[in-house]
C-alpha atoms as a PDB file:
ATOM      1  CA  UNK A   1     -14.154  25.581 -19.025  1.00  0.00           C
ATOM      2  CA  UNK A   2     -11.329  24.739 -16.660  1.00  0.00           C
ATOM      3  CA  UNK A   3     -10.108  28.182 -14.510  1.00  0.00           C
ATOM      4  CA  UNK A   4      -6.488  26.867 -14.422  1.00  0.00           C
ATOM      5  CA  UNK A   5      -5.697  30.059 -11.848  1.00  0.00           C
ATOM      6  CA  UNK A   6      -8.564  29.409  -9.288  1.00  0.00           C
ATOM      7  CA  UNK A   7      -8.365  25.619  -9.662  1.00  0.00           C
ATOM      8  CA  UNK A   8      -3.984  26.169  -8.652  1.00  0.00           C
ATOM      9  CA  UNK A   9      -4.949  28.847  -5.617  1.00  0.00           C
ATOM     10  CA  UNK A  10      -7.888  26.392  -4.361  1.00  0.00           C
ATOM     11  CA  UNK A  11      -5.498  23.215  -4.600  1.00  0.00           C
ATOM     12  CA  UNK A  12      -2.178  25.319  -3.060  1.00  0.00           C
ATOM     13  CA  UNK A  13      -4.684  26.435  -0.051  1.00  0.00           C
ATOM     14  CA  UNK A  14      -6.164  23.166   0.735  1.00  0.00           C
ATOM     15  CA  UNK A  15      -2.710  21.243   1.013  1.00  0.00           C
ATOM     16  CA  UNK A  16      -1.077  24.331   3.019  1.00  0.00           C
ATOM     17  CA  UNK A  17      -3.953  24.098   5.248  1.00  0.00           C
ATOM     18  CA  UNK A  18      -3.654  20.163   5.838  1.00  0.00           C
ATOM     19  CA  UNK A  19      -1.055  19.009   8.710  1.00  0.00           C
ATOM     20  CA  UNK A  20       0.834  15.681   8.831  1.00  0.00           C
ATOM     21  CA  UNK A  21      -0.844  14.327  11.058  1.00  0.00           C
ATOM     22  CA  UNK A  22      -4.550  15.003   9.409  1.00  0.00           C
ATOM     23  CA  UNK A  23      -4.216  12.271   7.394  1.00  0.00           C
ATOM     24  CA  UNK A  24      -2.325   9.650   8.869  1.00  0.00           C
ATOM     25  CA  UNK A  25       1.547  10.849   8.041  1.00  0.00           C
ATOM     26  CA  UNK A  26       4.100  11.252  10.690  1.00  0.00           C
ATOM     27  CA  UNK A  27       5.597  14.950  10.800  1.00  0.00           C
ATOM     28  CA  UNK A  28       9.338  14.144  11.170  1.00  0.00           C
ATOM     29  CA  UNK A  29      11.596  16.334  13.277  1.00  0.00           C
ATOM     30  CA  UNK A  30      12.982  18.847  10.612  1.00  0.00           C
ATOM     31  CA  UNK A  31       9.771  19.986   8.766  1.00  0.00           C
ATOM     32  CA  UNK A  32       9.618  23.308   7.578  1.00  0.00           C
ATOM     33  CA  UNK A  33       7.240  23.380   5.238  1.00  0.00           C
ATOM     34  CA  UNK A  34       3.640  24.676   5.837  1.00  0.00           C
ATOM     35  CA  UNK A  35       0.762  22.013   5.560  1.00  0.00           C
ATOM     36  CA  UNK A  36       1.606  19.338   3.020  1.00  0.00           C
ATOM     37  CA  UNK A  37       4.428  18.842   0.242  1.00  0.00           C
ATOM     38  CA  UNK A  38       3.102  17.894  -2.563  1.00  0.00           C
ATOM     39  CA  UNK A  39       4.820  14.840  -2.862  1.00  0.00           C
ATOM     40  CA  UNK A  40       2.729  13.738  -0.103  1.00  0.00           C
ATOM     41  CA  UNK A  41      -0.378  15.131  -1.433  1.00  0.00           C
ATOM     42  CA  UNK A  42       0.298  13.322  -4.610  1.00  0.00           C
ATOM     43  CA  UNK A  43       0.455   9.779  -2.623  1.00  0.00           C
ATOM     44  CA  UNK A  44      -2.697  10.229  -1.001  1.00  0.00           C
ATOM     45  CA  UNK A  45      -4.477  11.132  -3.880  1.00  0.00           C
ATOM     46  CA  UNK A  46      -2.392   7.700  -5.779  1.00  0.00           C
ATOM     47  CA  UNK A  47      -1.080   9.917  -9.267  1.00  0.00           C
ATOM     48  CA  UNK A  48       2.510  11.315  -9.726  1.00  0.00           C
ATOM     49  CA  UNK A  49       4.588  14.233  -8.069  1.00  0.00           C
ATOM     50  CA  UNK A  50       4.938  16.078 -11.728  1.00  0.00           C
ATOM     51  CA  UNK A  51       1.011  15.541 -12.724  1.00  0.00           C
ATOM     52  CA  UNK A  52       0.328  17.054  -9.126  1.00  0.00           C
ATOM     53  CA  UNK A  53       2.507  19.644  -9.246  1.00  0.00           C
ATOM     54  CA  UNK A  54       1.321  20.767 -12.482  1.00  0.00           C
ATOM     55  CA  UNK A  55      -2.222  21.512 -11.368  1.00  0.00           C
ATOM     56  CA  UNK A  56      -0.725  23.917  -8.694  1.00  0.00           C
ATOM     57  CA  UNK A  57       1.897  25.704 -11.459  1.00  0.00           C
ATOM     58  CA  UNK A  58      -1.609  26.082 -13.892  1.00  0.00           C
ATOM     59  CA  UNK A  59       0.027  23.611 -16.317  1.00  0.00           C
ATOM     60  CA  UNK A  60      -1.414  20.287 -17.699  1.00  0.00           C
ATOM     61  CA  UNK A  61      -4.561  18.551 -19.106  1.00  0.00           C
ATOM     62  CA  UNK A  62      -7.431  19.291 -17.742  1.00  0.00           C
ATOM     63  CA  UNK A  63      -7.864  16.483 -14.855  1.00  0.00           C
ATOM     64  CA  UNK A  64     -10.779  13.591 -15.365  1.00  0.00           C
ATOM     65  CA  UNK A  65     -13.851  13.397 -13.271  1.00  0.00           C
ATOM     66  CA  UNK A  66     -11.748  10.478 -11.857  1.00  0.00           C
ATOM     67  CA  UNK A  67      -8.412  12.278 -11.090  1.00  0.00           C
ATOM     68  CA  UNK A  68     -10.421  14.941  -9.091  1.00  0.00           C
ATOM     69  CA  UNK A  69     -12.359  12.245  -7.202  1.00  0.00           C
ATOM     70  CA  UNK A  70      -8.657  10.844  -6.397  1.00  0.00           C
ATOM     71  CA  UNK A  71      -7.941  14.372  -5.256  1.00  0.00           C
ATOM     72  CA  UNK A  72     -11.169  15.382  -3.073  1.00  0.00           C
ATOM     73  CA  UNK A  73     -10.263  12.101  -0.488  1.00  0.00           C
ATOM     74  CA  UNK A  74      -6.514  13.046  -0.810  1.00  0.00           C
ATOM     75  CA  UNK A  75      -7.333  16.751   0.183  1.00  0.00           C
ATOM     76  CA  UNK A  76      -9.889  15.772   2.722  1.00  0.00           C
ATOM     77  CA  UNK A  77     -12.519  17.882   1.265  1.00  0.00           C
ATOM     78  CA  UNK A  78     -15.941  18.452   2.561  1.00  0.00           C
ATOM     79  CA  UNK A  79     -19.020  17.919  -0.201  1.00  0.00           C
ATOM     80  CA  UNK A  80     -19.224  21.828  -1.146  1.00  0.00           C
ATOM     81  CA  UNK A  81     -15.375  21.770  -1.353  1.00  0.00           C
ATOM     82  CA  UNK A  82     -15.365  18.680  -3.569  1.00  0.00           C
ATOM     83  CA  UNK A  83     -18.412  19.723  -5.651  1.00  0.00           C
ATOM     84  CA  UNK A  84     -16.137  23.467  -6.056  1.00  0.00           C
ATOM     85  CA  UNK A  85     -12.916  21.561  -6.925  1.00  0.00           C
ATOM     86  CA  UNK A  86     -15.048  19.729  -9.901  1.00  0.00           C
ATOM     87  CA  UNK A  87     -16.484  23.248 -11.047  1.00  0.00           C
ATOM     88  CA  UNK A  88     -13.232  24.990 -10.989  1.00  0.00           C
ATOM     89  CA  UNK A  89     -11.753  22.039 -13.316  1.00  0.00           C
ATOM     90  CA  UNK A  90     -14.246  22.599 -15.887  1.00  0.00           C
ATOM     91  CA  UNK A  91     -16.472  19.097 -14.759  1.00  0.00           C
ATOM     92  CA  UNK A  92     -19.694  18.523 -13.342  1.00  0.00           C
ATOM     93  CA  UNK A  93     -20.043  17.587  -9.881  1.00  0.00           C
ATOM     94  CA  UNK A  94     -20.764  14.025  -9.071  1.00  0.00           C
ATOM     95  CA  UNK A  95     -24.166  12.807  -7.356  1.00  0.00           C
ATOM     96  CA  UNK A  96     -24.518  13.257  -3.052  1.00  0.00           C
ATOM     97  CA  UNK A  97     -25.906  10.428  -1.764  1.00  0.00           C
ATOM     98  CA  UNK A  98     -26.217   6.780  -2.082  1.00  0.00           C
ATOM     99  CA  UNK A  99     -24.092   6.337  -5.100  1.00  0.00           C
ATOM    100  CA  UNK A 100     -21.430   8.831  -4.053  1.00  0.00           C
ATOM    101  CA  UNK A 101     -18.213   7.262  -3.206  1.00  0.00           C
ATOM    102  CA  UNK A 102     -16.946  10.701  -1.696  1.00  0.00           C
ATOM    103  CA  UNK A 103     -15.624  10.144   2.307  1.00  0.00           C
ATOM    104  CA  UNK A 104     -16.643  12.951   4.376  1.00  0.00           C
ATOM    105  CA  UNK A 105     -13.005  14.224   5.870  1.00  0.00           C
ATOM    106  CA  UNK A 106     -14.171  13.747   9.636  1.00  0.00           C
ATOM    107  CA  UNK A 107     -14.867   9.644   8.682  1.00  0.00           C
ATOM    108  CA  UNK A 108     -11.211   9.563   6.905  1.00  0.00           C
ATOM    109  CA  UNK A 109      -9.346  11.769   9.979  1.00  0.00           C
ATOM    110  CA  UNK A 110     -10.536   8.755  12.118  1.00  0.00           C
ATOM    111  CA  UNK A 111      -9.778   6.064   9.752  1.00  0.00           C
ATOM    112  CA  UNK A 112      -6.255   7.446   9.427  1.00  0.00           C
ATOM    113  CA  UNK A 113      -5.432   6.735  12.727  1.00  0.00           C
ATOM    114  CA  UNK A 114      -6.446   3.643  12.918  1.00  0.00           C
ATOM    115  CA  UNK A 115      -3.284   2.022  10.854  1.00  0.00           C
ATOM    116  CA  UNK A 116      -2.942  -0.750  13.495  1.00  0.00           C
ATOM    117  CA  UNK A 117      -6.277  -1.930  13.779  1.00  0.00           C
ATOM    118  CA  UNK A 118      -8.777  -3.502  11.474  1.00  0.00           C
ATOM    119  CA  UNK A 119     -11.035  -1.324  10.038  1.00  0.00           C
ATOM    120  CA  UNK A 120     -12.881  -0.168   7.230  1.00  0.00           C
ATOM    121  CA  UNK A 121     -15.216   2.673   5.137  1.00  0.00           C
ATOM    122  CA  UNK A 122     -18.286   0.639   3.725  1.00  0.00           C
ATOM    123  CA  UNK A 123     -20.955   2.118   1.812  1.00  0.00           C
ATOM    124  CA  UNK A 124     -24.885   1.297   3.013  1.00  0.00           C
ATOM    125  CA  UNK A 125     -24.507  -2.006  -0.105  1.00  0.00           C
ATOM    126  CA  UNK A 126     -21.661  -3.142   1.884  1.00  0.00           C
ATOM    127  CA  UNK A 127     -19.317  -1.676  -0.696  1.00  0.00           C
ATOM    128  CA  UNK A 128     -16.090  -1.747   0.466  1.00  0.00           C
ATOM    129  CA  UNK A 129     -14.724   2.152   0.117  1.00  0.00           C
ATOM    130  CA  UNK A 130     -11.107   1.675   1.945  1.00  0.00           C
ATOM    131  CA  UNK A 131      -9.490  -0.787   4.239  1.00  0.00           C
ATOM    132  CA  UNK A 132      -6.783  -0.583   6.469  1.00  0.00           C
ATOM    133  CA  UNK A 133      -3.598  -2.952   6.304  1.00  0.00           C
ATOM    134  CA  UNK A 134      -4.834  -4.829   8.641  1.00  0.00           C
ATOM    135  CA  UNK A 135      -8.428  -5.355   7.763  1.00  0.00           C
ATOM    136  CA  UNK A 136      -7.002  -6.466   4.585  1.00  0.00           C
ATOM    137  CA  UNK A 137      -5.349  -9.287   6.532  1.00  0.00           C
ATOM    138  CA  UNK A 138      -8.057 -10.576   8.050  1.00  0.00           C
ATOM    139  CA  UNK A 139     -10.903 -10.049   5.579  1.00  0.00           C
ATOM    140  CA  UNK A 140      -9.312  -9.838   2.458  1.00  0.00           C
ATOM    141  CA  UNK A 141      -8.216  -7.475  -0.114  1.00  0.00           C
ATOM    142  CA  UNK A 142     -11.814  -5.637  -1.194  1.00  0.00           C
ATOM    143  CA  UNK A 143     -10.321  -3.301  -3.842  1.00  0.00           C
ATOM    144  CA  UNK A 144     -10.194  -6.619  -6.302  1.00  0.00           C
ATOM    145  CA  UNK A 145     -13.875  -6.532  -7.107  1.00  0.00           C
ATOM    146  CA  UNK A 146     -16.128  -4.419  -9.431  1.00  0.00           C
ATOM    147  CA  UNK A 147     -19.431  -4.025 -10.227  1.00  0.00           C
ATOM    148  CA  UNK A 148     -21.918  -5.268  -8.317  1.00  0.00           C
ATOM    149  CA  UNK A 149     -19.389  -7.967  -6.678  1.00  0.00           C
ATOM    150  CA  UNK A 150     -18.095  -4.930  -4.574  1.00  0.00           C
ATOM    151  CA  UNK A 151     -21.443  -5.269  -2.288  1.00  0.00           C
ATOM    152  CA  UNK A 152     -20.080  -7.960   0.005  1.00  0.00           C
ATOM    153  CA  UNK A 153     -23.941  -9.262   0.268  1.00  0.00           C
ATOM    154  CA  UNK A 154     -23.916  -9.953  -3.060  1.00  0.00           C
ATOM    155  CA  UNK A 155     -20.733 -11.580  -2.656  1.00  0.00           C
ATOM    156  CA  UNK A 156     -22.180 -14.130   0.370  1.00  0.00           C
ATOM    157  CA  UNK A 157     -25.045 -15.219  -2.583  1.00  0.00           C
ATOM    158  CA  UNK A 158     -22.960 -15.628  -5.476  1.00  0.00           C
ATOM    159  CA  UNK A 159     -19.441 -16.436  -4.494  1.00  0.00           C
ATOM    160  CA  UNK A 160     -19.158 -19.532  -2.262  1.00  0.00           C
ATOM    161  CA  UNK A 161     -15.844 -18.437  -1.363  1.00  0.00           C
ATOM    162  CA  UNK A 162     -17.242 -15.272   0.534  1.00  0.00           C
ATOM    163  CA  UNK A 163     -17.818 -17.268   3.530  1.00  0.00           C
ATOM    164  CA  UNK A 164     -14.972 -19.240   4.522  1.00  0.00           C
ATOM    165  CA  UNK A 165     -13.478 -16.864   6.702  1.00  0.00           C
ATOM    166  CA  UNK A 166     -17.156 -16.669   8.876  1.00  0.00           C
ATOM    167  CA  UNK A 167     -17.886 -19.602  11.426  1.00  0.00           C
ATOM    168  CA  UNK A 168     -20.391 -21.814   9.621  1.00  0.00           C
ATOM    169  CA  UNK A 169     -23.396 -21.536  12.632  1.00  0.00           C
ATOM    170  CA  UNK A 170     -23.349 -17.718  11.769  1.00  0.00           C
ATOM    171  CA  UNK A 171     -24.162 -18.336   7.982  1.00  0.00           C
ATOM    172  CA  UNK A 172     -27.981 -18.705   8.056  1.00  0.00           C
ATOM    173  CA  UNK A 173     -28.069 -15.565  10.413  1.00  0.00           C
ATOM    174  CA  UNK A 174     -25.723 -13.535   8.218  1.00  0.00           C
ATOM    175  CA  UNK A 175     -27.876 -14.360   4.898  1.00  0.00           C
ATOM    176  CA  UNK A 176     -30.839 -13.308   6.647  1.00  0.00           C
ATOM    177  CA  UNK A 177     -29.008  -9.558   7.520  1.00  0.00           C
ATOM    178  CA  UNK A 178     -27.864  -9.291   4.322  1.00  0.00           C
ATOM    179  CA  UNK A 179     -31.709  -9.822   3.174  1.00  0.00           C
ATOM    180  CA  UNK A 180     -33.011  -7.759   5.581  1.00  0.00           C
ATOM    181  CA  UNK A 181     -30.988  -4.628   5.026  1.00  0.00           C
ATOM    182  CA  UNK A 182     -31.196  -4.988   1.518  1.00  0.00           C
ATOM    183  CA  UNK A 183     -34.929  -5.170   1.724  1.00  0.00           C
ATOM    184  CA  UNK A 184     -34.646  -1.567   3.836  1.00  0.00           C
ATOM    185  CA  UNK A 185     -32.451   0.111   1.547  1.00  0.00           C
ATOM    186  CA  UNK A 186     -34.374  -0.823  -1.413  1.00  0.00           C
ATOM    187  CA  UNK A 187     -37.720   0.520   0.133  1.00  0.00           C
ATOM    188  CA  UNK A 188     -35.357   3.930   1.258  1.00  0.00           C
ATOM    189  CA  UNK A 189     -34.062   4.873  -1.997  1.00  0.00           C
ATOM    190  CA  UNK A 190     -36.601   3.016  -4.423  1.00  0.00           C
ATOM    191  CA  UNK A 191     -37.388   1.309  -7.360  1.00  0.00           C
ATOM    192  CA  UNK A 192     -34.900   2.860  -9.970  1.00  0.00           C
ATOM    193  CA  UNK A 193     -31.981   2.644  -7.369  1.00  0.00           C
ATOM    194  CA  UNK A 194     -29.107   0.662  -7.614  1.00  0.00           C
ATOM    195  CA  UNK A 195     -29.971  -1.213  -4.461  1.00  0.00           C
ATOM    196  CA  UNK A 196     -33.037  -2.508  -6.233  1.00  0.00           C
ATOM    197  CA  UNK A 197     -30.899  -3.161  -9.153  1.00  0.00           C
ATOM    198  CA  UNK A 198     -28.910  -5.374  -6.944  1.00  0.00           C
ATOM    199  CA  UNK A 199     -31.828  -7.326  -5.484  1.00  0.00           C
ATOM    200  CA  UNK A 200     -32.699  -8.279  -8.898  1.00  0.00           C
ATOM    201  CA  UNK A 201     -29.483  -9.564  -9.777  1.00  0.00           C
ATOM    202  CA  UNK A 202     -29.878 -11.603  -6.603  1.00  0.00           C
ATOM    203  CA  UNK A 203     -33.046 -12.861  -7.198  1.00  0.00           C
ATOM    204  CA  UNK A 204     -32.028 -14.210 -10.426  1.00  0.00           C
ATOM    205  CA  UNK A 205     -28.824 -15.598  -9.398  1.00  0.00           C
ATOM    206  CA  UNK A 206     -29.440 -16.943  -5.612  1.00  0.00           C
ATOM    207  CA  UNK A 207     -31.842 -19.719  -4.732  1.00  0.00           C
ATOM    208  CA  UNK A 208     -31.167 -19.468  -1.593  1.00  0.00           C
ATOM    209  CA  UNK A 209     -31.668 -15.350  -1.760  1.00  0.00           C
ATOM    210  CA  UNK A 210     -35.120 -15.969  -3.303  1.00  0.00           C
ATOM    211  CA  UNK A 211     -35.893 -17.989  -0.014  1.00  0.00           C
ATOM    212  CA  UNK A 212     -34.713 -15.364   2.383  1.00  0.00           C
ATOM    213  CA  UNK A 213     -36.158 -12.938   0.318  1.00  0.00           C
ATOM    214  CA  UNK A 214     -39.762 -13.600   0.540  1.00  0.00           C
ATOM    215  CA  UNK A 215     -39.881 -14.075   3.846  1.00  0.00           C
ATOM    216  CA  UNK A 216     -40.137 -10.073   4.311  1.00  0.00           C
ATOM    217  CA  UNK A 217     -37.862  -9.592   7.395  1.00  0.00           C
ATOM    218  CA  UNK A 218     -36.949  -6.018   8.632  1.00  0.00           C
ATOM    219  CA  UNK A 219     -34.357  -5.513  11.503  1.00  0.00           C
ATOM    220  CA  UNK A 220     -31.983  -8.219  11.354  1.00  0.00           C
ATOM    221  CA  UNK A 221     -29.221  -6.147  13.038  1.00  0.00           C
ATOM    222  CA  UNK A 222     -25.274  -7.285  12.534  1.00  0.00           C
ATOM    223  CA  UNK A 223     -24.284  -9.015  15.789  1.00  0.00           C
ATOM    224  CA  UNK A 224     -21.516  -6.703  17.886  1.00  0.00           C
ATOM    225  CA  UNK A 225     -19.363  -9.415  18.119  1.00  0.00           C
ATOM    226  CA  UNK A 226     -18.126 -11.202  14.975  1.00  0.00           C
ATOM    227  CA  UNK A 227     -16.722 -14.671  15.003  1.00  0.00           C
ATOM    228  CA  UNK A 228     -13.852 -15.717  12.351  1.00  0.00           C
ATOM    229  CA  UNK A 229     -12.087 -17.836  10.854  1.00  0.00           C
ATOM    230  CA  UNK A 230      -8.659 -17.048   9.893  1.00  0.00           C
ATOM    231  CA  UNK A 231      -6.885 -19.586   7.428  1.00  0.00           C
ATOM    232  CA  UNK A 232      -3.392 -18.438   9.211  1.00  0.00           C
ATOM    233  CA  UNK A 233      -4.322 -17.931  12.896  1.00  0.00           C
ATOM    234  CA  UNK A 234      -7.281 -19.721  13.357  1.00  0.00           C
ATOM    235  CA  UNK A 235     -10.736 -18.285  15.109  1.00  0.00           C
ATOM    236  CA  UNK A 236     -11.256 -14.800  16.208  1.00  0.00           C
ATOM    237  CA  UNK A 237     -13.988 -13.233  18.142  1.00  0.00           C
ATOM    238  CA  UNK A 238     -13.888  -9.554  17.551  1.00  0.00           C
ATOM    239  CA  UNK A 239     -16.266  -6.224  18.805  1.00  0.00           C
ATOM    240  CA  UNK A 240     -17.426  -4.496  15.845  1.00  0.00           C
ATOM    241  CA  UNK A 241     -17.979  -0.608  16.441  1.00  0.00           C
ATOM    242  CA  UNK A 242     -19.615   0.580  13.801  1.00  0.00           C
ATOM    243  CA  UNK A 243     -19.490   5.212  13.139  1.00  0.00           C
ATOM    244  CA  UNK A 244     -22.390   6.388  10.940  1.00  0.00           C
ATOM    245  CA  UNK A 245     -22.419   8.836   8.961  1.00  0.00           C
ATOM    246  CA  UNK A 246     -25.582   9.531   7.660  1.00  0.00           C
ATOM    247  CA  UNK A 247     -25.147  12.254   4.703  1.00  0.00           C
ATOM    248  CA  UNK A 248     -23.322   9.729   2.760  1.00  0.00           C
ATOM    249  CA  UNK A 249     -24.578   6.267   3.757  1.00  0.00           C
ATOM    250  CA  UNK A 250     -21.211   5.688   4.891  1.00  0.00           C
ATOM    251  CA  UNK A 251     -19.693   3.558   7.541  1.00  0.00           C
ATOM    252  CA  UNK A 252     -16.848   3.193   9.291  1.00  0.00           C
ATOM    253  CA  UNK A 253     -16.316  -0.046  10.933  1.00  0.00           C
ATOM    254  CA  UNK A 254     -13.918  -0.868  13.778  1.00  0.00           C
ATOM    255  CA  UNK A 255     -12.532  -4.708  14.926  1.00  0.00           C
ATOM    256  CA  UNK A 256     -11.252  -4.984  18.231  1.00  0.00           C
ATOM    257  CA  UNK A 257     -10.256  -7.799  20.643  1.00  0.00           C
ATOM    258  CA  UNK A 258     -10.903  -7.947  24.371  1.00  0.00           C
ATOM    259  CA  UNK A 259      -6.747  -7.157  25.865  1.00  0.00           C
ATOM    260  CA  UNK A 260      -5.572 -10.682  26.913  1.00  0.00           C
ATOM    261  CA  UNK A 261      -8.041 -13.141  25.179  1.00  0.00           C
ATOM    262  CA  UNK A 262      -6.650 -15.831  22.495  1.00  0.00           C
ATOM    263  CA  UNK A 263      -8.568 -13.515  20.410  1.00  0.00           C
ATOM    264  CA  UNK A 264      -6.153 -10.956  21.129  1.00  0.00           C
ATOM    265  CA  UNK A 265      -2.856 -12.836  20.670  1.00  0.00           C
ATOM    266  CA  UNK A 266      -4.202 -14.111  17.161  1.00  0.00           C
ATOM    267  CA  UNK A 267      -4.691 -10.418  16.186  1.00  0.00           C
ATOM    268  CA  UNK A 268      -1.265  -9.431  17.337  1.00  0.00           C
ATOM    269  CA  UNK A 269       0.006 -12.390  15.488  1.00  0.00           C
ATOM    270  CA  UNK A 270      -1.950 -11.236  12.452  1.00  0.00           C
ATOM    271  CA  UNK A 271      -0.508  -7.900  12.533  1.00  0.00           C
ATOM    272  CA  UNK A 272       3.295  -9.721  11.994  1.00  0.00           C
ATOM    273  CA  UNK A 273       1.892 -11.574   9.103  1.00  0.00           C
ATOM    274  CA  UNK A 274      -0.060  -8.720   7.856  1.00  0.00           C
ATOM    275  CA  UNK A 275       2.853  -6.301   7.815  1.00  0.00           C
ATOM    276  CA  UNK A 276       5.179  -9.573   6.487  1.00  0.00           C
ATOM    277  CA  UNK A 277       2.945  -9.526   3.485  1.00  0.00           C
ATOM    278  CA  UNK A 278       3.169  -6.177   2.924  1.00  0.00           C
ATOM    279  CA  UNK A 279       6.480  -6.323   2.719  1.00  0.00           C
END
């Protein structure tokens, strides 16, 4: 049963506690108000104003296991938090773990600072959890998949499009990795879990999977530097800094260019057409 009261004081406490710049938003010269307004709160957890706002006036339906997701990443909630916001709204909590999609709120204070660089939250299947504008530019838009097409290794097996923005002496390498850290999470979380339930899929779909597959190799570690190919500003050779963080099997990932390398123009220059498109 939903405990409209607790679930309103919990909600009103958590955005008052939250500044501007906590997640990302600039705090403007003539704020008054304490913590967040709820219009803002309401864009970062992507529903309406008036649906918010309800919540925190004890009004409303009681909110889906999918609105309070939505809400838990807006808020910036820790596990417990999250797991409390679910309990006050009458729902169960969802898994910890390898299937939960929950960012812990020190991994999304980082990533909301990182507007004008490339980066990105991945799960440990390479599932893509949020991107920044411009990682969107030069990778692609990752919130289009579903399924198991969200794991971007599956996506290098199955969809021959997946590669075209990687420098073709890098594919057999990258097909290997994929394999390889497959192979690790599958023997980590076992033979019920969803990573082995992607391996199968593979294995049925993906000659060339089947090959890499049986040859058993453990370690193949991502390269730091990434080479690619960019079908408006041409080749890039980027560092990839990569935080852990191991509670969740989360990752965040981080693109950079050495200052005054081509590679460094073409990422400024990608940063105009990035924000273009936006537009």
């Amino acid at each position: 049963m939903i405990d409209r009261a607790g679930l309103a004081e919990f909600l009103r406490s958590r955005r008052e506690a939250l500044q501007p710049e906590d997640v990302g938003l600039p705090r403007g010269p003539r704020r008054r108000t304490s913590g967040l307004r709820r219009e803002e709160v309401a864009s970062l957890c992507h529903m309406s104003t008036d649906y918010y706002s309800r919540l925190e006036q004890e009004r409303g339906p009681q909110p889906s296991p999918q609105m309070l997701a939505s809400i838990a990443l807006g808020l910036h909630l820790s596990l417990d938090e999250r797991d409390h916001l679910f309990r006050l709204a009458g729902q169960n909590p969802p898994a910890r773990g390898e299937v939960s999609k929950h960012i812990s709120p020190g991994l999304l204070r980082i990533f909301d600072r990182l507007d004008d660089t490339p980066a990105e939250i991945v799960t440990e299947l390479g599932e893509t959890l949020r991107q920044t504008p411009m990682a969107v530019a030069l990778t692609g838009d990752a919130s289009a998949y579903s399924g198991p097409e969200r794991s971007v290794g599956y996506r290098w097996f199955t969809y021959p499009s997946a590669r075209d923005r990687h420098a073709p002496e890098e594919h057999a390498f990258l097909s290997r990795m994929y394999a390889s850290g497959l192979r690790e999470i599958v023997t980590l979380r076992g033979p019920e879990s969803r990573a082995a339930h992607l391996a199968g899929l593979l294995l049925e779909r993906s000659d060339e999977f089947r090959r890499v597959w049986d040859d058993h190799e453990i370690g193949v570690r991502p390269h730091e530097v990434k080479h690619f190919i960019h079908p408006e500003v041409g080749p890039l050779e980027l560092t990839c800094q990569r935080l852990i963080d191991p509670d969740q099997g989360h990752s965040l990932l981080v693109y950079t260019a050495i200052p005054g390398s081509e590679s460094h123009d073409r990422l400024s220059l990608l940063a105009v057409i990035g924000a273009q498109a936006l537009g």
